[in-house]
N, C-alpha and C. Protein backbone atom coordinates (compact mmCIF):
# COMPACT_ATOMS: atom_id res chain seq x y z
N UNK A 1 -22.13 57.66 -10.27
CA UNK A 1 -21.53 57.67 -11.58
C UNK A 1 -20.24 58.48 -11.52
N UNK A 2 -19.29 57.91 -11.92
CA UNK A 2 -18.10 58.52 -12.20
C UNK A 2 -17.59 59.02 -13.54
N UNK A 3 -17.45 60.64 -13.72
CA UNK A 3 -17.19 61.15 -14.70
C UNK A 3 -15.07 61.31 -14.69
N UNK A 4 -14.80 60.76 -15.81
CA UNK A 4 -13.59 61.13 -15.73
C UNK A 4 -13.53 62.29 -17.36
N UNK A 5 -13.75 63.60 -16.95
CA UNK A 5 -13.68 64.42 -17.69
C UNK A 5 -12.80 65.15 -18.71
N UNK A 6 -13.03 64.97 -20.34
CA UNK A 6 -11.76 65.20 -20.71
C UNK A 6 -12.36 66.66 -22.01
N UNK A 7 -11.52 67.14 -22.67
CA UNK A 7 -11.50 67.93 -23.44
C UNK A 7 -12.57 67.68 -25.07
N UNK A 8 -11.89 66.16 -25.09
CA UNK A 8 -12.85 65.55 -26.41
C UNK A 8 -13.67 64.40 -26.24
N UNK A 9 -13.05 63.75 -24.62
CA UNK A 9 -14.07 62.73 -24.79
C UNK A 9 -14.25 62.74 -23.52
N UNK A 10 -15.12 61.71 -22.83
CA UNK A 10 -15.17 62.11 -21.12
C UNK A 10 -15.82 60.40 -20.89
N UNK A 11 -14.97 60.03 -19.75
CA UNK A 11 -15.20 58.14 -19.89
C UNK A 11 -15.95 58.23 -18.52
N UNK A 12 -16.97 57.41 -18.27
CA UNK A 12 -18.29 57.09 -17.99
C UNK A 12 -18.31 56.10 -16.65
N UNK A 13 -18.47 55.74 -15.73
CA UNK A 13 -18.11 54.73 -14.59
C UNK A 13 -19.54 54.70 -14.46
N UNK A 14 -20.23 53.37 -13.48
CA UNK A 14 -21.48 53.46 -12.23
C UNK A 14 -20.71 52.19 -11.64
N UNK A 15 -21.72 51.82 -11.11
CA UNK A 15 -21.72 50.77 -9.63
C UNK A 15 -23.25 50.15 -9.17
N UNK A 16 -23.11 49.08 -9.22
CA UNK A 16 -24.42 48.32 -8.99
C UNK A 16 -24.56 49.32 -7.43
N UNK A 17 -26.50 48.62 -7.44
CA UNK A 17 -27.24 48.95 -6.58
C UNK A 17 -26.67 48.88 -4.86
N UNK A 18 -25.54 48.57 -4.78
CA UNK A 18 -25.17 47.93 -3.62
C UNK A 18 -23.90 48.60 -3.64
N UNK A 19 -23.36 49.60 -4.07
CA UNK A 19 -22.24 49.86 -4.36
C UNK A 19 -21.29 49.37 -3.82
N UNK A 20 -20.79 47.60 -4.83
CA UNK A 20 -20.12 46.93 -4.59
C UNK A 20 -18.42 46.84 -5.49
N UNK A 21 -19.10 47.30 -6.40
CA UNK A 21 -18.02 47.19 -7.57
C UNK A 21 -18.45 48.17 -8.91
N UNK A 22 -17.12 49.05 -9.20
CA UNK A 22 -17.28 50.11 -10.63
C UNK A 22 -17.40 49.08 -11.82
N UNK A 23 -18.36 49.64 -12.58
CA UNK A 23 -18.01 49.09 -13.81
C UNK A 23 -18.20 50.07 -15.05
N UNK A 24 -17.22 50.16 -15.91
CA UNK A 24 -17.05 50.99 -17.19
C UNK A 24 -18.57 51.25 -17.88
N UNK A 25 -19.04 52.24 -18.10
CA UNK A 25 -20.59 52.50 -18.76
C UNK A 25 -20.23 52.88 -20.32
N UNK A 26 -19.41 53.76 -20.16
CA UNK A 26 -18.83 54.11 -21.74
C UNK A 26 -18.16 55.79 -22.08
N UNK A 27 -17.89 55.39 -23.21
CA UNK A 27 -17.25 57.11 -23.69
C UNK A 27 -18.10 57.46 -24.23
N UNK A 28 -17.93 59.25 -23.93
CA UNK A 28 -18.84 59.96 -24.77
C UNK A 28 -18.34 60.97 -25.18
N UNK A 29 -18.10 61.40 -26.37
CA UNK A 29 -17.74 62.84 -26.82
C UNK A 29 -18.11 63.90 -25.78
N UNK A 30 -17.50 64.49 -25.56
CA UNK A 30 -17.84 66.00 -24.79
C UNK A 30 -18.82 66.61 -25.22
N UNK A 31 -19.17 67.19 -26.72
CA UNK A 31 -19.76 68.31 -26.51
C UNK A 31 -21.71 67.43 -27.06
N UNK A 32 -21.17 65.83 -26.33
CA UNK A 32 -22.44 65.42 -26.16
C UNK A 32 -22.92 64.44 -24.33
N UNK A 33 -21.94 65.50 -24.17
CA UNK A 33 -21.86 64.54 -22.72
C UNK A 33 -22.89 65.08 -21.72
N UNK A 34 -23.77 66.28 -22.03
CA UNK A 34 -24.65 66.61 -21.00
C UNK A 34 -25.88 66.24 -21.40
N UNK A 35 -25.96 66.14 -22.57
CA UNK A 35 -28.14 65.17 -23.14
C UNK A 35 -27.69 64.11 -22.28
N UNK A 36 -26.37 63.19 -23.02
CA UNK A 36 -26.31 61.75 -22.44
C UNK A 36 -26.72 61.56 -20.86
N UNK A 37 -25.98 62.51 -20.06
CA UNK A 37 -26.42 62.70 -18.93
C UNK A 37 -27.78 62.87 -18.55
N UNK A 38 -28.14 63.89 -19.10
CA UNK A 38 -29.98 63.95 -18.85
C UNK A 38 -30.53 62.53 -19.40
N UNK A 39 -30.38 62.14 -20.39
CA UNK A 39 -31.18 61.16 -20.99
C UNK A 39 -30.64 59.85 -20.02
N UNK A 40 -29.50 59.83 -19.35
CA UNK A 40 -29.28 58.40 -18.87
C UNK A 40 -29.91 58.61 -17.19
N UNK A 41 -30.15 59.77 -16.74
CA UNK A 41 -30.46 60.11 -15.01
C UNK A 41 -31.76 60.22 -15.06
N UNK A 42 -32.82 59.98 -16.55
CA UNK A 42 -34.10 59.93 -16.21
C UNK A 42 -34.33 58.28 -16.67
N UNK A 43 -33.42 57.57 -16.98
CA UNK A 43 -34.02 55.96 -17.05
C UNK A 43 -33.15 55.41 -15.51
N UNK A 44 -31.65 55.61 -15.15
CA UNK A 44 -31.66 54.71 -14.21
C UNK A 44 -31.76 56.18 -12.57
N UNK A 45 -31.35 55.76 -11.66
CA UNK A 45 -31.10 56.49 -10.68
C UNK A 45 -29.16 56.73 -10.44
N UNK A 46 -29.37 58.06 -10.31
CA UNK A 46 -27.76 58.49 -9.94
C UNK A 46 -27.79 58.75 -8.56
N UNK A 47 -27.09 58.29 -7.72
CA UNK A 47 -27.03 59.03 -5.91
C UNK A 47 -25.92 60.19 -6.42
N UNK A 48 -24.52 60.01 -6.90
CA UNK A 48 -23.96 61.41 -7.42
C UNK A 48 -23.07 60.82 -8.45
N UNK A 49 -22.73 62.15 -8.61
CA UNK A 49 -21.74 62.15 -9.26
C UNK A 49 -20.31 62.63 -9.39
N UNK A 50 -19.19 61.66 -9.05
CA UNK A 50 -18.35 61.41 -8.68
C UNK A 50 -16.86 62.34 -9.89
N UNK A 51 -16.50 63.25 -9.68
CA UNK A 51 -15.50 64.04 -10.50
C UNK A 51 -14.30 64.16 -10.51
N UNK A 52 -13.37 63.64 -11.87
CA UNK A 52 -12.18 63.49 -11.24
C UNK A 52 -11.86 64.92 -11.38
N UNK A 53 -10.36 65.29 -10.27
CA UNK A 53 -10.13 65.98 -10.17
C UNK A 53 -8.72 66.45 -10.03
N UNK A 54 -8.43 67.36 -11.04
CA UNK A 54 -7.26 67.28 -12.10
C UNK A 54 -6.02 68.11 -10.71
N UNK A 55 -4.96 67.65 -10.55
CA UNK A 55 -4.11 68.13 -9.76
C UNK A 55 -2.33 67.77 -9.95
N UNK A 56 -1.77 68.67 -9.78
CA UNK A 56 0.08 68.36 -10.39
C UNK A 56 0.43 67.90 -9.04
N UNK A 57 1.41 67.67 -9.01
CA UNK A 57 2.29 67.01 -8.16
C UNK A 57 2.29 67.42 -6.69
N UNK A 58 2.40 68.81 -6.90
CA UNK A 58 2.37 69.47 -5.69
C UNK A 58 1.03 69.98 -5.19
N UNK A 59 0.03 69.38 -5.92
CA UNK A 59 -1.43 69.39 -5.08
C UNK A 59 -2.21 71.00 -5.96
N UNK A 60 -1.63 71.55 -6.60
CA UNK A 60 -2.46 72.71 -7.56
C UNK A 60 -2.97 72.19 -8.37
N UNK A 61 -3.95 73.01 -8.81
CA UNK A 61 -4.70 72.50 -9.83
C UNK A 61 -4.12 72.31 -11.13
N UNK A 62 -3.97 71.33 -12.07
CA UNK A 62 -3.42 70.89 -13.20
C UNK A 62 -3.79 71.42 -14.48
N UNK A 63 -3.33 72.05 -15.51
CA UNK A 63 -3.57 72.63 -16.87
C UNK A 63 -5.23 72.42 -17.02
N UNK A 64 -5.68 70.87 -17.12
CA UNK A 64 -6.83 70.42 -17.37
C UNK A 64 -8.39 71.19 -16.38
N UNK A 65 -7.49 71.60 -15.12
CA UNK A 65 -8.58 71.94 -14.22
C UNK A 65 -9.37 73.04 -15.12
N UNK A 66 -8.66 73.77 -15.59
CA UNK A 66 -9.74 75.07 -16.20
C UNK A 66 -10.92 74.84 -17.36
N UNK A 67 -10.86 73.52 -17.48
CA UNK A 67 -11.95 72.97 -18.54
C UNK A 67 -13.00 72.38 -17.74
N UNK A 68 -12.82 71.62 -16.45
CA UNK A 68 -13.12 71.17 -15.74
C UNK A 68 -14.29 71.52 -14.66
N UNK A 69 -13.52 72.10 -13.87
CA UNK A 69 -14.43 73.60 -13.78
C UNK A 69 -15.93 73.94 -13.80
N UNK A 70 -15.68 74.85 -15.01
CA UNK A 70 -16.86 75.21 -15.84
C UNK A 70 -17.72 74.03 -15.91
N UNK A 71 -17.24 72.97 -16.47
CA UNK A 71 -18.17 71.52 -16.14
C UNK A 71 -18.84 71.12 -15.14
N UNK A 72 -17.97 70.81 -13.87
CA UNK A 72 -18.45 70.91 -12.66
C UNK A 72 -19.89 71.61 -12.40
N UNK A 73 -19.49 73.20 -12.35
CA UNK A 73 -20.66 74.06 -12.01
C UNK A 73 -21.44 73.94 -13.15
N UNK A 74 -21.67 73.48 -14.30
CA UNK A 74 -22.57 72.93 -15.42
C UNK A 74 -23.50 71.87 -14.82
N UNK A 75 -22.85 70.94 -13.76
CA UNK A 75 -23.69 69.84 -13.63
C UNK A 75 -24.43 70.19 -12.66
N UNK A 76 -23.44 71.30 -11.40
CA UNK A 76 -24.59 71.55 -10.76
C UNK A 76 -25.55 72.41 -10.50
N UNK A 77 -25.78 73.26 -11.93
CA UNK A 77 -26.89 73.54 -11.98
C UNK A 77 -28.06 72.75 -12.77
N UNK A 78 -27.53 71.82 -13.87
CA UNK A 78 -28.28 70.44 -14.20
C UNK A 78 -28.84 69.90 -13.70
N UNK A 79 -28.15 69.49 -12.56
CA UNK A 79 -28.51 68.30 -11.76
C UNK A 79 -28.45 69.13 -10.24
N UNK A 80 -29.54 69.96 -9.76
CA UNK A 80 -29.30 70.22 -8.50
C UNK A 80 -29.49 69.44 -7.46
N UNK A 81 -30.19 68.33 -7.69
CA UNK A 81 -30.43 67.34 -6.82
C UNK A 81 -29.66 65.75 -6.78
N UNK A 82 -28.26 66.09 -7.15
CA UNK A 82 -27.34 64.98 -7.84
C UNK A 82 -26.22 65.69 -6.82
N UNK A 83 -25.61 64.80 -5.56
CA UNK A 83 -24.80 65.34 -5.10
C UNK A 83 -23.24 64.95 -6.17
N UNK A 84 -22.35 66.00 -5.97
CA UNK A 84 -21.04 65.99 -6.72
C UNK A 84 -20.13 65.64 -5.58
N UNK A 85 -19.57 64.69 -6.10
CA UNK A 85 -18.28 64.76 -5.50
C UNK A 85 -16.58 64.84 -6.25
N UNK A 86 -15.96 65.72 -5.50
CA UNK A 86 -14.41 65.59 -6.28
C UNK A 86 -13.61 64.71 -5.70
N UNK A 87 -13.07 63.72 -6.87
CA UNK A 87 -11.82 62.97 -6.18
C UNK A 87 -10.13 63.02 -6.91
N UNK A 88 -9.54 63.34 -6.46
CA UNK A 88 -7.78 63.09 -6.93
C UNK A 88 -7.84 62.14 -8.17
N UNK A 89 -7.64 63.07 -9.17
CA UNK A 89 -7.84 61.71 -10.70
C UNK A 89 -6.04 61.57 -11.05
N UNK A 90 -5.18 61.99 -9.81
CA UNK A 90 -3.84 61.93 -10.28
C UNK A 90 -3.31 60.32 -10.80
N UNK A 91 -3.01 60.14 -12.13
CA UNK A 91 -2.13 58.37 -12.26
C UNK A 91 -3.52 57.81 -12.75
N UNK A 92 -4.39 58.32 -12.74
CA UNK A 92 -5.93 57.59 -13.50
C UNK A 92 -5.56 56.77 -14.91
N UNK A 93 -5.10 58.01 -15.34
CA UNK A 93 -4.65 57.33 -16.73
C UNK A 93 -3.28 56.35 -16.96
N UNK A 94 -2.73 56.06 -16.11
CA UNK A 94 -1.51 55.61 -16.17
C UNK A 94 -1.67 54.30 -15.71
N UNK A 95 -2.67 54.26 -14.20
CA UNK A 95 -3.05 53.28 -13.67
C UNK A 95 -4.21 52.63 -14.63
N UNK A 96 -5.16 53.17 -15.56
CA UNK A 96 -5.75 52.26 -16.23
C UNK A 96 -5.21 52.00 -17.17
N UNK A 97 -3.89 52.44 -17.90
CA UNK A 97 -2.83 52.10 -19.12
C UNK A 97 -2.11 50.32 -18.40
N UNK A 98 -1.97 50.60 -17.38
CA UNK A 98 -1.50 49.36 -16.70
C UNK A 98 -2.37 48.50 -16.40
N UNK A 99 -3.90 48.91 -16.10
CA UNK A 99 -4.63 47.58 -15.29
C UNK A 99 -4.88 46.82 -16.93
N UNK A 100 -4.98 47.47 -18.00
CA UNK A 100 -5.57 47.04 -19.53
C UNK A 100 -3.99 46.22 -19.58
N UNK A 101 -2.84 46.73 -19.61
CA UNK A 101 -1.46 45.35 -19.81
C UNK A 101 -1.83 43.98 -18.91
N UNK A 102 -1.96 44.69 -17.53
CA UNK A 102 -2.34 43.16 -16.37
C UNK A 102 -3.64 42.16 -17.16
N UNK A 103 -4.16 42.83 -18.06
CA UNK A 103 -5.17 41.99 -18.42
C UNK A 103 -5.48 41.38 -19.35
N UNK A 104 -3.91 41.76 -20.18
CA UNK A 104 -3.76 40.98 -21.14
C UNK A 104 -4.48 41.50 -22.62
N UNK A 105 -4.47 42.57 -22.46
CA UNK A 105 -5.07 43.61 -23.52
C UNK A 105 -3.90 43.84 -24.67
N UNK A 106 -4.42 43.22 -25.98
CA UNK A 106 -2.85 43.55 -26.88
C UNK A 106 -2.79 45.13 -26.95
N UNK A 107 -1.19 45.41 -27.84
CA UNK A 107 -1.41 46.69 -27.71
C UNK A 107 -2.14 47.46 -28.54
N UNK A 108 -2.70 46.76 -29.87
CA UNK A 108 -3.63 47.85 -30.14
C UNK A 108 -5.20 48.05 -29.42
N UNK A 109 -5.18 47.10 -28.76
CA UNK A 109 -6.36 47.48 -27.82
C UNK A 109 -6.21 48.57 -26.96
N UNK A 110 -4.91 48.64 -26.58
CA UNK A 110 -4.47 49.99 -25.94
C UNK A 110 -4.45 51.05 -26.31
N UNK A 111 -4.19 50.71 -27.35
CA UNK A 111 -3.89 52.37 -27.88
C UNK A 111 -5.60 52.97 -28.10
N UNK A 112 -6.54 52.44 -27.88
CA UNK A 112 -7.72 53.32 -27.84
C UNK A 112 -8.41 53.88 -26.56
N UNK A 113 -7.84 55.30 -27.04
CA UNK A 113 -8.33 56.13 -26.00
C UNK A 113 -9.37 56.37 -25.25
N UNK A 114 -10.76 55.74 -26.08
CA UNK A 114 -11.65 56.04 -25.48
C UNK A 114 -11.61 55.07 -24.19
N UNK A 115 -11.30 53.97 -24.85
CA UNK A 115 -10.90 52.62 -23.76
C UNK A 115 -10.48 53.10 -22.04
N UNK A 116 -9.15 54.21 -22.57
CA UNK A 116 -8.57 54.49 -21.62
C UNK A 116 -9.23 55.07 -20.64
N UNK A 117 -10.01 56.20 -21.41
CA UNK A 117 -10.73 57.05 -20.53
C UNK A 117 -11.92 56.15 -19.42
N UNK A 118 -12.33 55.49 -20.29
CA UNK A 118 -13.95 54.50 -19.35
C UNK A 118 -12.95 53.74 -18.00
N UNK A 119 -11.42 53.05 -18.79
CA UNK A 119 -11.27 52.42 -17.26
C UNK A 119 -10.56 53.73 -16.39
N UNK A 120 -10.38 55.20 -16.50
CA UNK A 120 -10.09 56.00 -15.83
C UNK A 120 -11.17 56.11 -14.79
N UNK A 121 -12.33 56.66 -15.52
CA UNK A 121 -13.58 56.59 -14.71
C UNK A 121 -13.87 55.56 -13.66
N UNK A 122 -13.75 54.00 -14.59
CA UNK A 122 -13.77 52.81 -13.08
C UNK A 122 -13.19 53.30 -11.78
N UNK A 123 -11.61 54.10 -12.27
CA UNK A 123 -10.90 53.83 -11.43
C UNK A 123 -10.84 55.16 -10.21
N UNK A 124 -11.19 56.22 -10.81
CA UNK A 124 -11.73 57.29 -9.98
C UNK A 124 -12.68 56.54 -9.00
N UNK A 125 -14.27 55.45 -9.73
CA UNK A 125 -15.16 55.00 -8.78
C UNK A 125 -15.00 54.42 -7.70
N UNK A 126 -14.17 53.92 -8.17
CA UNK A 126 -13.41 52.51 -7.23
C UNK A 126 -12.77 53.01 -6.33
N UNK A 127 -11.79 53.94 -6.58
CA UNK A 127 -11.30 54.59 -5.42
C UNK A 127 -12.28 55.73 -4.61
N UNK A 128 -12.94 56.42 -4.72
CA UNK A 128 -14.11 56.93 -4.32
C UNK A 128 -14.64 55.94 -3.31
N UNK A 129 -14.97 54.74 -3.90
CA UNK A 129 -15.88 53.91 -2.94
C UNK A 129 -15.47 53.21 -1.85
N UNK A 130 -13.59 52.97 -1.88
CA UNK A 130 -12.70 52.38 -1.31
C UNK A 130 -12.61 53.76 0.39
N UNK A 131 -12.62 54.78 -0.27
CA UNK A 131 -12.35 55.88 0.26
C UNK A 131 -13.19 56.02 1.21
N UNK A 132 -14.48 56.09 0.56
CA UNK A 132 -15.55 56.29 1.48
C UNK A 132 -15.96 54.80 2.69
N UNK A 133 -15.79 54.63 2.30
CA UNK A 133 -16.28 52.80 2.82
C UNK A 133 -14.86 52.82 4.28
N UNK A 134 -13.69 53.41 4.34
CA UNK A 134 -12.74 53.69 5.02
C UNK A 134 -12.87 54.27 5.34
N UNK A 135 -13.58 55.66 5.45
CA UNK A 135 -14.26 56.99 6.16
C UNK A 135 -15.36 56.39 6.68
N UNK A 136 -16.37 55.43 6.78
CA UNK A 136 -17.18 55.01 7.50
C UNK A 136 -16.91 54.15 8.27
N UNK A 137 -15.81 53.33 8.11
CA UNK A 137 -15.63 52.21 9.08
C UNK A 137 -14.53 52.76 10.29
N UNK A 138 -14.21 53.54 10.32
CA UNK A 138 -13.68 54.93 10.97
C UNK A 138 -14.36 55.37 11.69
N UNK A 139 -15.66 55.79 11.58
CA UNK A 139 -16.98 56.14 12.31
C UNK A 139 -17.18 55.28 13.23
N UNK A 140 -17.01 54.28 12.76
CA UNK A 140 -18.06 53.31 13.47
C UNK A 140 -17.50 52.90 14.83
């Protein structure tokens, strides 16, 4: 599951059983985003959970990191048996502002944020899985 973590709302990613392809799960208000979590990791199975991870240009941590954070180490004491992973959420939002134009999304479909945030999350997953899947075939 890919969390793309935000201040008021925080957009939602998974990936079939085969981790073949992200698909958007949904937005959730923040300061209801950790039941949702418990309540959604005791109906399906999570292997982890995937965190974007807020960074400026020059690779420091970005304004957002300090909210972030605290979240992070929230989940893993939640979820101690849920591995975390951090990935580069740099252009998340910019790149899902664009994949929603490629797709022919009018613009007031755009302009909803929560929207934005869920395909942020895809897109953290997606790259996560692209990433890893290239770190294994590397191995091999």
């Amino acid at each position: 599951m890919a969390i793309d973590y935000g201040r008021k709302r925080t957009g939602l990613a998974v990936t079939d059983e085969l981790q073949i392809i992200a698909t958007g799960l949904e937005t959730v208000e923040t300061h209801k985003l950790m039941p949702f979590l418990e309540n959604y990791t005791r109906r399906e199975k999570v292997d982890a959970f995937i965190v974007g991870e807020a960074k400026q240009m020059d690779n420091t941590p970005s304004e957002s990191a300090q909210f972030i954070e605290p979240f992070v180490n929230a989940l893993k004491n939640k979820f101690p048996d849920i591995t975390i992973e951090r990935i580069d959420e740099r252009f998340t939002s910019k790149i899902a502002f664009q994949a929603m134009i490629d797709g022919g999304l009018h613009k007031k479909q755009r302009q909803n944020k929560a929207l934005i945030d869920t395909v942020s999350a895809v897109i953290i997953l997606q790259s996560y899985m692209q990433k890893r899947e290239i770190t294994q075939s590397r191995s091999k």
